[in-house]
C-alpha atoms as a PDB file:
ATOM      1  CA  UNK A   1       6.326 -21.442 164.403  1.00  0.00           C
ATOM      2  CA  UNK A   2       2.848 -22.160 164.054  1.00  0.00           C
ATOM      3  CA  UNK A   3       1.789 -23.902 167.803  1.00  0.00           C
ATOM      4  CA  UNK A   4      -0.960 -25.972 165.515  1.00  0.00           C
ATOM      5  CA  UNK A   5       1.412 -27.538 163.156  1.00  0.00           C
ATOM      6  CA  UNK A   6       1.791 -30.743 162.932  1.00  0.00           C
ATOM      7  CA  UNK A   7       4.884 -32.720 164.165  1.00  0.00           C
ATOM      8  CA  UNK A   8       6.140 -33.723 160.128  1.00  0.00           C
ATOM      9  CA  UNK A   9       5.866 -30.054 159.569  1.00  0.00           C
ATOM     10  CA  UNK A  10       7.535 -28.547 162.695  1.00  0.00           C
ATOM     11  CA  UNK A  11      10.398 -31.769 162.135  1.00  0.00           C
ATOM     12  CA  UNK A  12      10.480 -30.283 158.739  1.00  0.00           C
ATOM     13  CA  UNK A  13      11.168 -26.702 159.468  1.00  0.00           C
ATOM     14  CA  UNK A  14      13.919 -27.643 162.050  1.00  0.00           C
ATOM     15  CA  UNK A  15      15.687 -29.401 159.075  1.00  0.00           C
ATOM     16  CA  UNK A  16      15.610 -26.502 157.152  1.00  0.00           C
ATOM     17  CA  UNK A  17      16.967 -24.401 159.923  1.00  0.00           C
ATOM     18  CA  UNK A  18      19.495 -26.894 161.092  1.00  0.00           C
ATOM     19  CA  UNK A  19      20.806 -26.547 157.096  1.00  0.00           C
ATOM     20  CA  UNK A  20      20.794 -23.123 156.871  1.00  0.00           C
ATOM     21  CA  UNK A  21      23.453 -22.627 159.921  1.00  0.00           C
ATOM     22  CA  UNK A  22      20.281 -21.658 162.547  1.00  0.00           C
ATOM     23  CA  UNK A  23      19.889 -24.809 164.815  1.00  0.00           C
ATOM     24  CA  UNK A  24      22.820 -26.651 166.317  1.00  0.00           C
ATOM     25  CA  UNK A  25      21.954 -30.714 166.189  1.00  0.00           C
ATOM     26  CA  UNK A  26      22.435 -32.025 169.716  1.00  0.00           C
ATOM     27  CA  UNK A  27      23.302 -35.885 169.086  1.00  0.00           C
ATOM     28  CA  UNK A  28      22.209 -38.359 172.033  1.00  0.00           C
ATOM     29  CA  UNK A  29      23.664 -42.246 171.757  1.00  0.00           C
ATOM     30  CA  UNK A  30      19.913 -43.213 170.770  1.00  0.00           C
ATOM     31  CA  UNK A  31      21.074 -42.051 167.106  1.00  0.00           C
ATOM     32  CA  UNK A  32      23.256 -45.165 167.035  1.00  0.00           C
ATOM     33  CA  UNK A  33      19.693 -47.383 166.685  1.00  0.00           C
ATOM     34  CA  UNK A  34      18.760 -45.720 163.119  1.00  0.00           C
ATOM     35  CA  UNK A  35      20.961 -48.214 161.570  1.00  0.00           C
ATOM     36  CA  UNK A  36      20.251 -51.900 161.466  1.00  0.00           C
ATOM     37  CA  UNK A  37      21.123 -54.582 164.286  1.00  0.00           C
ATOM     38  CA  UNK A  38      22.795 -55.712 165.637  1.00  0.00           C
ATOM     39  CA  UNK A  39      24.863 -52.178 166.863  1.00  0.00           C
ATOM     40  CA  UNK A  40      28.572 -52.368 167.429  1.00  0.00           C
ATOM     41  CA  UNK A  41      28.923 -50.324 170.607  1.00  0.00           C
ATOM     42  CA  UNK A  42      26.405 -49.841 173.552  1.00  0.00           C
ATOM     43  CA  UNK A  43      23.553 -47.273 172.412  1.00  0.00           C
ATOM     44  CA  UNK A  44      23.076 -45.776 175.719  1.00  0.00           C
ATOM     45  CA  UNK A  45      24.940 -45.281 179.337  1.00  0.00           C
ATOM     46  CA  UNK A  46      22.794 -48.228 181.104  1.00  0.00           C
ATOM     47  CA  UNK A  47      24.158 -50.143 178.427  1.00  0.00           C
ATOM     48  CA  UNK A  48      27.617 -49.567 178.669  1.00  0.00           C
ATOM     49  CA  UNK A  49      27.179 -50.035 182.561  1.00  0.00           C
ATOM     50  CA  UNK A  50      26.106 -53.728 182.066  1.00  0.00           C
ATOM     51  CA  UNK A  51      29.006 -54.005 179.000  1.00  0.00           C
ATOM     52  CA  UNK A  52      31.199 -53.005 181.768  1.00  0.00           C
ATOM     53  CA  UNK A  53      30.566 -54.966 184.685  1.00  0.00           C
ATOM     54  CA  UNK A  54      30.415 -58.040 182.471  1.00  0.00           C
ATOM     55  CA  UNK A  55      33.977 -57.392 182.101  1.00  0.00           C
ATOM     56  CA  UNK A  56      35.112 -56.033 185.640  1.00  0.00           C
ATOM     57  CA  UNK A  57      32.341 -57.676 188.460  1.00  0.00           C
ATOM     58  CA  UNK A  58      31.272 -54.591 190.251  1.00  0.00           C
ATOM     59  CA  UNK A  59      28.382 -54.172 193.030  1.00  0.00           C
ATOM     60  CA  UNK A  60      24.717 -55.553 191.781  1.00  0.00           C
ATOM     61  CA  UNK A  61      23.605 -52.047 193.003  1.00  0.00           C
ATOM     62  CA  UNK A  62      25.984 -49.911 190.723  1.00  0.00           C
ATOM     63  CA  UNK A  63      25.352 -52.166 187.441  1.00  0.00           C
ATOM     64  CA  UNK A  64      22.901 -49.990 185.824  1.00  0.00           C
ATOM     65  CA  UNK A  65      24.753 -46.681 186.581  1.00  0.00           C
ATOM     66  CA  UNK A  66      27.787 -46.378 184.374  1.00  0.00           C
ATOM     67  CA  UNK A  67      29.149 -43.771 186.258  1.00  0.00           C
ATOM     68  CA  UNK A  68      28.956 -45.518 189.355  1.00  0.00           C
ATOM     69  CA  UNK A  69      30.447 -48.464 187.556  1.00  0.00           C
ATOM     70  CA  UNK A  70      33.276 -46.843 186.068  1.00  0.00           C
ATOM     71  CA  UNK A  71      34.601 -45.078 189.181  1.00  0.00           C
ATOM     72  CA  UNK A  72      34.549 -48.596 191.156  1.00  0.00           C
ATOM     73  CA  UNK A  73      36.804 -49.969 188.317  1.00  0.00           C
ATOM     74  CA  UNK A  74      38.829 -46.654 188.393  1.00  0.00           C
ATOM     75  CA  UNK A  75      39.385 -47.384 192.096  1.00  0.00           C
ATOM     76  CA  UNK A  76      39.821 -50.818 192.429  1.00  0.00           C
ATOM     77  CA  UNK A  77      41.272 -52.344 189.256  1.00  0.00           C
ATOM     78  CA  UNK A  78      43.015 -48.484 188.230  1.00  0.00           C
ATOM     79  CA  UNK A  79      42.134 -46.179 185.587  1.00  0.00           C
ATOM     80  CA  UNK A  80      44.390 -47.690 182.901  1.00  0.00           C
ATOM     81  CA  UNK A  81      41.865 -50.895 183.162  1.00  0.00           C
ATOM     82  CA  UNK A  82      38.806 -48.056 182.820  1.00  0.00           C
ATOM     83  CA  UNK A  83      40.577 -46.543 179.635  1.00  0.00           C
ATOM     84  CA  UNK A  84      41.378 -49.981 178.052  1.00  0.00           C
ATOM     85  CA  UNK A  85      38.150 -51.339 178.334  1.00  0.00           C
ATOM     86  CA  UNK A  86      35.812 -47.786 177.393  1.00  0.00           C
ATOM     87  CA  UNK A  87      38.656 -48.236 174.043  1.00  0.00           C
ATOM     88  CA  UNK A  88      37.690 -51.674 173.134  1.00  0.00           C
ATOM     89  CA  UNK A  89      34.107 -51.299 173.413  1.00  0.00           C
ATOM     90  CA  UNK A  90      33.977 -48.075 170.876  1.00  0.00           C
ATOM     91  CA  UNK A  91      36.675 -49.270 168.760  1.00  0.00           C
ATOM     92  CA  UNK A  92      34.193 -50.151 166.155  1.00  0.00           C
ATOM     93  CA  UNK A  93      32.968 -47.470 164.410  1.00  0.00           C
ATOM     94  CA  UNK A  94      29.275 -47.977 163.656  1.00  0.00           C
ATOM     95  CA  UNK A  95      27.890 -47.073 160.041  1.00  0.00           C
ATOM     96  CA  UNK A  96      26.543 -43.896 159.661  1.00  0.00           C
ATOM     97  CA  UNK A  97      23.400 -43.534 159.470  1.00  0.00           C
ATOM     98  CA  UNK A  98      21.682 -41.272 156.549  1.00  0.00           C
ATOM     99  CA  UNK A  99      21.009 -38.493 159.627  1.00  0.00           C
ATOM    100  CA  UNK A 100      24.840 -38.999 160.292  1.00  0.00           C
ATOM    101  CA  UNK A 101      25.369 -38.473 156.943  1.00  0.00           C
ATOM    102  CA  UNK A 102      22.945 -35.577 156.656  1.00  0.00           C
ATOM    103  CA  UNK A 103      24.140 -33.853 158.888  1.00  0.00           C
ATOM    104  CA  UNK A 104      27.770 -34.048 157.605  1.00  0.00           C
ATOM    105  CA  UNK A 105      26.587 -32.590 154.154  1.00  0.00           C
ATOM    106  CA  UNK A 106      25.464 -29.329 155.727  1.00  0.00           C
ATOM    107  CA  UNK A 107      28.368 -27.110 154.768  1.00  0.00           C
ATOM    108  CA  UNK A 108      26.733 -23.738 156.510  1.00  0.00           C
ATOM    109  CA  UNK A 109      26.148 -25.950 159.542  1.00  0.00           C
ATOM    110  CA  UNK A 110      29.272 -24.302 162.476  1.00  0.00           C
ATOM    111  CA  UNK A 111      28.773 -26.814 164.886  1.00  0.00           C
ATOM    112  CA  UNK A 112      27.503 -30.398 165.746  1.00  0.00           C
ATOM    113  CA  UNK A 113      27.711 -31.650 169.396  1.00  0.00           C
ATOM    114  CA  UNK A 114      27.763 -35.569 169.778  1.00  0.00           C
ATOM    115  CA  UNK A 115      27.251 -36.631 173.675  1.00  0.00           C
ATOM    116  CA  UNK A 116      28.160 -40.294 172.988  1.00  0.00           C
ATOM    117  CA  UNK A 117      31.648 -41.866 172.767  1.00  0.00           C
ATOM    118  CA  UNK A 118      31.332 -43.630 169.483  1.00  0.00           C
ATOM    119  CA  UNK A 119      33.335 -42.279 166.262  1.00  0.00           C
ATOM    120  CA  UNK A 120      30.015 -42.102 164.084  1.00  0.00           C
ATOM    121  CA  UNK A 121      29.798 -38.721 163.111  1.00  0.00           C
ATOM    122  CA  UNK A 122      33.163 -38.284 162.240  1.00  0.00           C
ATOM    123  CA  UNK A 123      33.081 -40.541 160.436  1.00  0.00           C
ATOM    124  CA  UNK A 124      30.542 -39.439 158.408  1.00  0.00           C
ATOM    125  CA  UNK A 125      32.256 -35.626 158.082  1.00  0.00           C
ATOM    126  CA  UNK A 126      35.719 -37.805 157.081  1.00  0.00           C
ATOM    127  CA  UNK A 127      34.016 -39.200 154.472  1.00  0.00           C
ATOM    128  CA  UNK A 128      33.295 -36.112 152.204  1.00  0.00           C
ATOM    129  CA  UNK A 129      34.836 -33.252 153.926  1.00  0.00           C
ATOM    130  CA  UNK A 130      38.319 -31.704 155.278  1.00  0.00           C
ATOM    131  CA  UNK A 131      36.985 -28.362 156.673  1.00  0.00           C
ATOM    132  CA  UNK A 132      36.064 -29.886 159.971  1.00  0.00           C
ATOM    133  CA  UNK A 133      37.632 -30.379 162.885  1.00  0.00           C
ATOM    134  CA  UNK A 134      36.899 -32.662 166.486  1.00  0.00           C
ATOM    135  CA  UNK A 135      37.024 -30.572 169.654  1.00  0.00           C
ATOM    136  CA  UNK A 136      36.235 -33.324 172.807  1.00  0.00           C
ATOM    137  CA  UNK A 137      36.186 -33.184 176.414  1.00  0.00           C
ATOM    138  CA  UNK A 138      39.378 -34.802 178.766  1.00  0.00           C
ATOM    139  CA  UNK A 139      39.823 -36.474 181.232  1.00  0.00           C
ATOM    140  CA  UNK A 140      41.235 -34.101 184.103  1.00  0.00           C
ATOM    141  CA  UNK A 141      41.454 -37.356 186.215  1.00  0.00           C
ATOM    142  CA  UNK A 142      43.787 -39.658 184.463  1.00  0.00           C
ATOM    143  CA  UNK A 143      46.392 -37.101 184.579  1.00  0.00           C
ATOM    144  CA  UNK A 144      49.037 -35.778 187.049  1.00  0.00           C
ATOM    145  CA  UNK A 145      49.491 -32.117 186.560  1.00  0.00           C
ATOM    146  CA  UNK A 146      47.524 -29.300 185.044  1.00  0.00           C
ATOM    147  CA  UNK A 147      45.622 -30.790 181.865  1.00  0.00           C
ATOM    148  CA  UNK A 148      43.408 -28.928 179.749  1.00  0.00           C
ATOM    149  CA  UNK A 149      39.853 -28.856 179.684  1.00  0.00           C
ATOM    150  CA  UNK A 150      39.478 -30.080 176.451  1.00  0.00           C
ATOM    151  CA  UNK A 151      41.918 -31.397 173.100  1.00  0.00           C
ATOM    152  CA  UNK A 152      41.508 -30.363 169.126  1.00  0.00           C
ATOM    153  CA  UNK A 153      42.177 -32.698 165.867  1.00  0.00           C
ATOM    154  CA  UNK A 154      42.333 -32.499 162.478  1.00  0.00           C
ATOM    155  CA  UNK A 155      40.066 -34.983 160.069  1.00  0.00           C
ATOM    156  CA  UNK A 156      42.801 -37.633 159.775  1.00  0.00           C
ATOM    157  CA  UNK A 157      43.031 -37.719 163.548  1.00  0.00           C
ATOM    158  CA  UNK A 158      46.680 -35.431 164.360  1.00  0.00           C
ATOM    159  CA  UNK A 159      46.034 -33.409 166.871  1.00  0.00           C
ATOM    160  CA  UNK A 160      45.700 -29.651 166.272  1.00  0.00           C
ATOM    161  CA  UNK A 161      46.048 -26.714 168.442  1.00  0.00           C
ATOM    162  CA  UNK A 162      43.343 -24.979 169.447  1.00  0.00           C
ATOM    163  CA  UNK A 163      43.173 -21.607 167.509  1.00  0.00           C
ATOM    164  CA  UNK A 164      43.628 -23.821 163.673  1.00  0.00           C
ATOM    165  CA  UNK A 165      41.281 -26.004 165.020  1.00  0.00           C
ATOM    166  CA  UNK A 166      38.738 -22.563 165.514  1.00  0.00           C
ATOM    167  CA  UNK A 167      38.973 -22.024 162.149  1.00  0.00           C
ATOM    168  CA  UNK A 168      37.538 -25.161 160.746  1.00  0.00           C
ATOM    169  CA  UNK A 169      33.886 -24.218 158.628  1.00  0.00           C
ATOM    170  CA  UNK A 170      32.302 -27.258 161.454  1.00  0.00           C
ATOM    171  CA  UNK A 171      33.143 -28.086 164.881  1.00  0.00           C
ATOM    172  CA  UNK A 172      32.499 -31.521 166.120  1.00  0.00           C
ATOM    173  CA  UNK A 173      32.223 -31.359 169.420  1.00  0.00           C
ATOM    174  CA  UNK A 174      32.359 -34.481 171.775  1.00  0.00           C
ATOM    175  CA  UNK A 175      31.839 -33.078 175.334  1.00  0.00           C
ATOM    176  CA  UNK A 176      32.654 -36.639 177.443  1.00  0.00           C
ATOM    177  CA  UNK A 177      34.997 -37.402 175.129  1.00  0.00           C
ATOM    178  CA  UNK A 178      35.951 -39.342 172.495  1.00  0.00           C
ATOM    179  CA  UNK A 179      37.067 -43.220 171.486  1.00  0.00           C
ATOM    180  CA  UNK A 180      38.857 -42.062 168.572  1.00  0.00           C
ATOM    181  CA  UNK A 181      41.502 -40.601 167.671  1.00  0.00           C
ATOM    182  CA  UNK A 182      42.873 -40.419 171.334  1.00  0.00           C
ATOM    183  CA  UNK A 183      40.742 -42.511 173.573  1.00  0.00           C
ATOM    184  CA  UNK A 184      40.621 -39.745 175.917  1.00  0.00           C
ATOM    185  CA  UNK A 185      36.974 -40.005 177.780  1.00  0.00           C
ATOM    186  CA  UNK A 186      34.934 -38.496 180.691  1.00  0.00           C
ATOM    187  CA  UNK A 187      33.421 -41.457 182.289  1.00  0.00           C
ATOM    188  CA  UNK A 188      33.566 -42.534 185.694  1.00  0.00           C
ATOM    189  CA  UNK A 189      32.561 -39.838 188.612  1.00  0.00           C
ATOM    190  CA  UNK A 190      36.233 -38.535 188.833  1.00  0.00           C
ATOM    191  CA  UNK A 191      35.850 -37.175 185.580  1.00  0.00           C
ATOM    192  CA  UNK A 192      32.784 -35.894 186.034  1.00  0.00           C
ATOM    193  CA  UNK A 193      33.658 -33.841 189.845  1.00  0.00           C
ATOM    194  CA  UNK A 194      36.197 -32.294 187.744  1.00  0.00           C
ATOM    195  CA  UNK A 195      34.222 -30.956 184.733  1.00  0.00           C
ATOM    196  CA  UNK A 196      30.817 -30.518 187.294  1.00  0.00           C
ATOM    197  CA  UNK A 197      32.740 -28.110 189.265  1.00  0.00           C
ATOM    198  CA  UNK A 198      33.635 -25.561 186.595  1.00  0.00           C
ATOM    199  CA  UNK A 199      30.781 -26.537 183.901  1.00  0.00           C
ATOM    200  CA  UNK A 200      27.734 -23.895 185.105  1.00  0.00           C
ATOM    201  CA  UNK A 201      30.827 -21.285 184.594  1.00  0.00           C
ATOM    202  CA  UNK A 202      31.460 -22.818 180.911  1.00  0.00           C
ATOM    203  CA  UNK A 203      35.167 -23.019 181.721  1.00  0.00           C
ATOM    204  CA  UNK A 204      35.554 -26.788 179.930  1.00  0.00           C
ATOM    205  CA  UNK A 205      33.527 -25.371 176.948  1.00  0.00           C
ATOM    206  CA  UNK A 206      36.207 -24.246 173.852  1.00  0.00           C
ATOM    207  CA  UNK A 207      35.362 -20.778 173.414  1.00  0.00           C
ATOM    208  CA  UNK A 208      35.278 -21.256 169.863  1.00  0.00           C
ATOM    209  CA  UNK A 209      32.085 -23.578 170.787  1.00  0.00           C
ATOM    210  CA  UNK A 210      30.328 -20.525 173.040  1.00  0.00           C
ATOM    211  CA  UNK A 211      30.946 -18.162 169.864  1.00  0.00           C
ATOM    212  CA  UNK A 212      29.391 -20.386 167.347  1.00  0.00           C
ATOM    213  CA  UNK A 213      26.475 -21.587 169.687  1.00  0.00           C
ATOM    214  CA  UNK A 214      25.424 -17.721 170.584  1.00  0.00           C
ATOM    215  CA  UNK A 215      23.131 -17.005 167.794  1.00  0.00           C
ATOM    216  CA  UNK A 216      21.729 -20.732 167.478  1.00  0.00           C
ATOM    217  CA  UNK A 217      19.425 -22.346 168.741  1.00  0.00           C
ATOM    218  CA  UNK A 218      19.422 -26.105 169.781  1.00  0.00           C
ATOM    219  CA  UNK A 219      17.648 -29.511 168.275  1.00  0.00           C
ATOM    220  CA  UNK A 220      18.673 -32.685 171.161  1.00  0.00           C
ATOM    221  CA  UNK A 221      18.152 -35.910 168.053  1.00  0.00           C
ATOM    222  CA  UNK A 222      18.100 -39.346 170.304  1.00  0.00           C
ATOM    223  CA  UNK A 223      18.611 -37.495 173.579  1.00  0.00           C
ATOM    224  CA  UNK A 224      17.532 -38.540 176.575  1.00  0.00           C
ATOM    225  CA  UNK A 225      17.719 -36.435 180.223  1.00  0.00           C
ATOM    226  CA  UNK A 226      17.016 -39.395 183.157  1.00  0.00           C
ATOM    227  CA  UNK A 227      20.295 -38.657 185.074  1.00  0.00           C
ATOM    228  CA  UNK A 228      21.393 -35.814 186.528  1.00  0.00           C
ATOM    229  CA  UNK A 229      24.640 -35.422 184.717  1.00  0.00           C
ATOM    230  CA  UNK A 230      22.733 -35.376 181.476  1.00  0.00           C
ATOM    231  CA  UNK A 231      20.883 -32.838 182.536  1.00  0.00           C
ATOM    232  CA  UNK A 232      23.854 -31.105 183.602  1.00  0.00           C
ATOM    233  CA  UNK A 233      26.072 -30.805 180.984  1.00  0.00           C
ATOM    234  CA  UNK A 234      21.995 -30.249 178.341  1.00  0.00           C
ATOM    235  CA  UNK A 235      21.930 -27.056 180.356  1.00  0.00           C
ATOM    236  CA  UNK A 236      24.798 -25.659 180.582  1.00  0.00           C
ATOM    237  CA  UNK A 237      25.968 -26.248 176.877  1.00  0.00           C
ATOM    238  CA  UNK A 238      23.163 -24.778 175.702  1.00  0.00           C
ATOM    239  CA  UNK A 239      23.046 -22.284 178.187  1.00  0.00           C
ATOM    240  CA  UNK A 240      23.853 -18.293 176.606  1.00  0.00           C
ATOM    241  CA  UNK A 241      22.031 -19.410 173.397  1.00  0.00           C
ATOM    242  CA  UNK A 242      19.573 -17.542 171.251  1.00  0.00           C
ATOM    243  CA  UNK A 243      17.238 -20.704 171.163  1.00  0.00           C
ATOM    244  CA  UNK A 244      14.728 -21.643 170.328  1.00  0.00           C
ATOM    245  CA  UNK A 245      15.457 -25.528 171.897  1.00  0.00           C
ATOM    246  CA  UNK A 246      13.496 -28.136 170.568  1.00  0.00           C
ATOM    247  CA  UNK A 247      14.065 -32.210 171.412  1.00  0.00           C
ATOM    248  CA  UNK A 248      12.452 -35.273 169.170  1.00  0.00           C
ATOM    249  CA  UNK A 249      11.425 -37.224 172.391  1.00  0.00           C
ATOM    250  CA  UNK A 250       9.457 -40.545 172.877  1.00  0.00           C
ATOM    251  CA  UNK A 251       6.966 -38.640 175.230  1.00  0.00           C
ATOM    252  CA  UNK A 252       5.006 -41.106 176.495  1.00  0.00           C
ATOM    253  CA  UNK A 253       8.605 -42.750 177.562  1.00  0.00           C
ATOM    254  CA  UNK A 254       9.662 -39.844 179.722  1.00  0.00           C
ATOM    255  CA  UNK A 255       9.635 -39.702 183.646  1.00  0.00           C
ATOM    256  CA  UNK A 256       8.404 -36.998 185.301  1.00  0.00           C
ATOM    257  CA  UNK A 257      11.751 -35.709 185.780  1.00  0.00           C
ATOM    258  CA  UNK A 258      12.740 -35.319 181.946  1.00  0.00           C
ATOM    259  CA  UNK A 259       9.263 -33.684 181.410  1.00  0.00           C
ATOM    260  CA  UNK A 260      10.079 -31.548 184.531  1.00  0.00           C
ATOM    261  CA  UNK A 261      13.833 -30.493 182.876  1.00  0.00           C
ATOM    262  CA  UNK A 262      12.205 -29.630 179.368  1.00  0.00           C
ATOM    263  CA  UNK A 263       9.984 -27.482 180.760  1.00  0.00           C
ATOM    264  CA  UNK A 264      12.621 -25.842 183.104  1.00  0.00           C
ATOM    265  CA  UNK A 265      14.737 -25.159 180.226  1.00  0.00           C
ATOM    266  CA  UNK A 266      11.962 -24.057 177.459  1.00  0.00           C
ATOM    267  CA  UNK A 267      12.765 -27.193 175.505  1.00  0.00           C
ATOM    268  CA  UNK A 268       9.956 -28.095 173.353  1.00  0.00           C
ATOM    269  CA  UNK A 269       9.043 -31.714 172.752  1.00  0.00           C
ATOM    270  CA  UNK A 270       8.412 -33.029 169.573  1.00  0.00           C
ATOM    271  CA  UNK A 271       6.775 -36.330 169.763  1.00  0.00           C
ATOM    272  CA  UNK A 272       7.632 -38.324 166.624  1.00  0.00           C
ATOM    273  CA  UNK A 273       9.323 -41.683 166.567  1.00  0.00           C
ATOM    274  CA  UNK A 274      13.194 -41.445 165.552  1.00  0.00           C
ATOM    275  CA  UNK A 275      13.715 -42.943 162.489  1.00  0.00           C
ATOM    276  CA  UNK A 276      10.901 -40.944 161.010  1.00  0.00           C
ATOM    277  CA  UNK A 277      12.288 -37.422 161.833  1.00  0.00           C
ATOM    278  CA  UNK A 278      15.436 -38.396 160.391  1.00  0.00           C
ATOM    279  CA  UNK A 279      13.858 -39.246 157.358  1.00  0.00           C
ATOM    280  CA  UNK A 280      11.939 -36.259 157.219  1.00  0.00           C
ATOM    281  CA  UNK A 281      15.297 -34.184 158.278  1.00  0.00           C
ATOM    282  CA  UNK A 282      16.880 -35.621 155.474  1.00  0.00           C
ATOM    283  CA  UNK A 283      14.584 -34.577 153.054  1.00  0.00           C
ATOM    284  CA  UNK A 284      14.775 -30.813 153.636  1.00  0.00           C
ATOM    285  CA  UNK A 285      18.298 -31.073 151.455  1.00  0.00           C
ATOM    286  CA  UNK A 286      20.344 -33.387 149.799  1.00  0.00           C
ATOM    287  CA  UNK A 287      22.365 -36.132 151.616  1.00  0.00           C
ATOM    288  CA  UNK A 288      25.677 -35.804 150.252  1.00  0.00           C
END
């Protein structure tokens, strides 16, 4: 790609990669804002920390970290209380937006990774397709036993095993989890000692997920990297990739760490408000 081009044009490009099966879309919970207010469910994790400790009262210190947050109701009101209240904050299923629906319309497009808990993006693929399929992270900690990394399900929400669900044209998957169909999610830091431990090794990754990713490259849409575990689990799903890795950033709304971890990991920042690239996305091919 032309290093002079300008930001439309690169935004452009990606969009015509991401349709022809080249560039996996890397959904962040800012996506959630390119619809109108108010939103449904919490568009980001300090969010759903203060969502959270308006229902559970938990340390002033921990209210802006919502895995901090989480574990303290995990530990002192028990992780059934956790599970119940991460399920009725995402049981509404916020419209899709017209990337949402974009994206769901690209029929050569193998896989779509959604960080956030909402039920958006399915959705969207529910709407007009049935050759899809919802991989998502589990929680290791709310079980006794050996659980498995991660669960499969078909469109209308039965749960699949995991070799049918390999077969499906797009994967959806939802790394921390998902609200729906199962309200199975990775949030407190219980979870996330589990999956942390055996992440840089890809063992919670589907293998169907490191298959399809190998020849991509990577586009993180209303990402952003401020915490450590976001960083994490950027890295190492992306990690074994062809790239390139591009991210539509806010720049002048990063901290020095962000900037530091997009440099680390040859991400290149596109600087371009959100709402505009997924306009511009959306016109590189129709929106089904």
């Amino acid at each position: 790609m032309n290093a002079t081009a300008q930001p439309h044009d690169i935004v452009a490009d990606l969009g015509r990669r991401i349709a022809a099966g080249q560039l996996v879309p890397f959904l962040g919970p800012d996506v959630l804002t390119l619809t109108a207010e108010p939103w449904p469910v919490p568009t980001g994790a300090r969010e759903l920390s203060q969502r959270l400790s308006k229902r559970v009262a938990v340390p002033g210190r921990i209210r802006n970290n919502m895995w901090h947050t989480a574990q303290y109701i995990e530990t002192f009101r028990h992780r059934m209380t956790l599970d119940k209240l991460m399920l009725e904050i995402f049981k509404p299923v916020p419209e899709p937006s017209l990337l949402h629906r974009w994206l769901a319309g690209r029929t050569q497009l193998p896989l779509i990774i959604d960080t956030w808990y909402d039920g958006t993006m399915a959705q969207a693929l529910g709407d007009i397709r049935s050759d899809w399929a919802l991989m998502q992270g589990t929680s290791k900690a709310r079980r006794t036993g050996d659980a498995p990394w991660y669960r499969a399900y078909a469109p209308d929400g039965t749960e699949l095993a995991y070799d049918e669900a390999a077969k499906a044209s797009t994967i959806l998957y939802k790394p921390h989890g998902a609200a729906q169909p199962a309200g199975d999610v990775l949030a407190s830091d219980a979870d996330y000692v589990e999956v942390l431990t055996d992440i840089d090794i890809q063992t919670p990754i589907p293998d169907t997920v490191k298959l399809r990713r190998a020849d991509m490259g990577f586009v993180f849409i209303g990402c952003r990297f401020y915490d450590q575990i976001l960083r994490t689990f950027a890295r190492c799903l992306t990690k074994h990739s062809k790239g390139p890795r591009y991210a539509i950033v806010p720049m002048d709304e990063l901290s020095p760490n962000e900037k530091k971890f997009m440099e680390n990991e040859n991400i290149t920042p596109i600087s371009m408000p959100l709402a505009q690239a997924a306009e511009v996305l959306a016109a590189t091919a129709p929106v089904l």
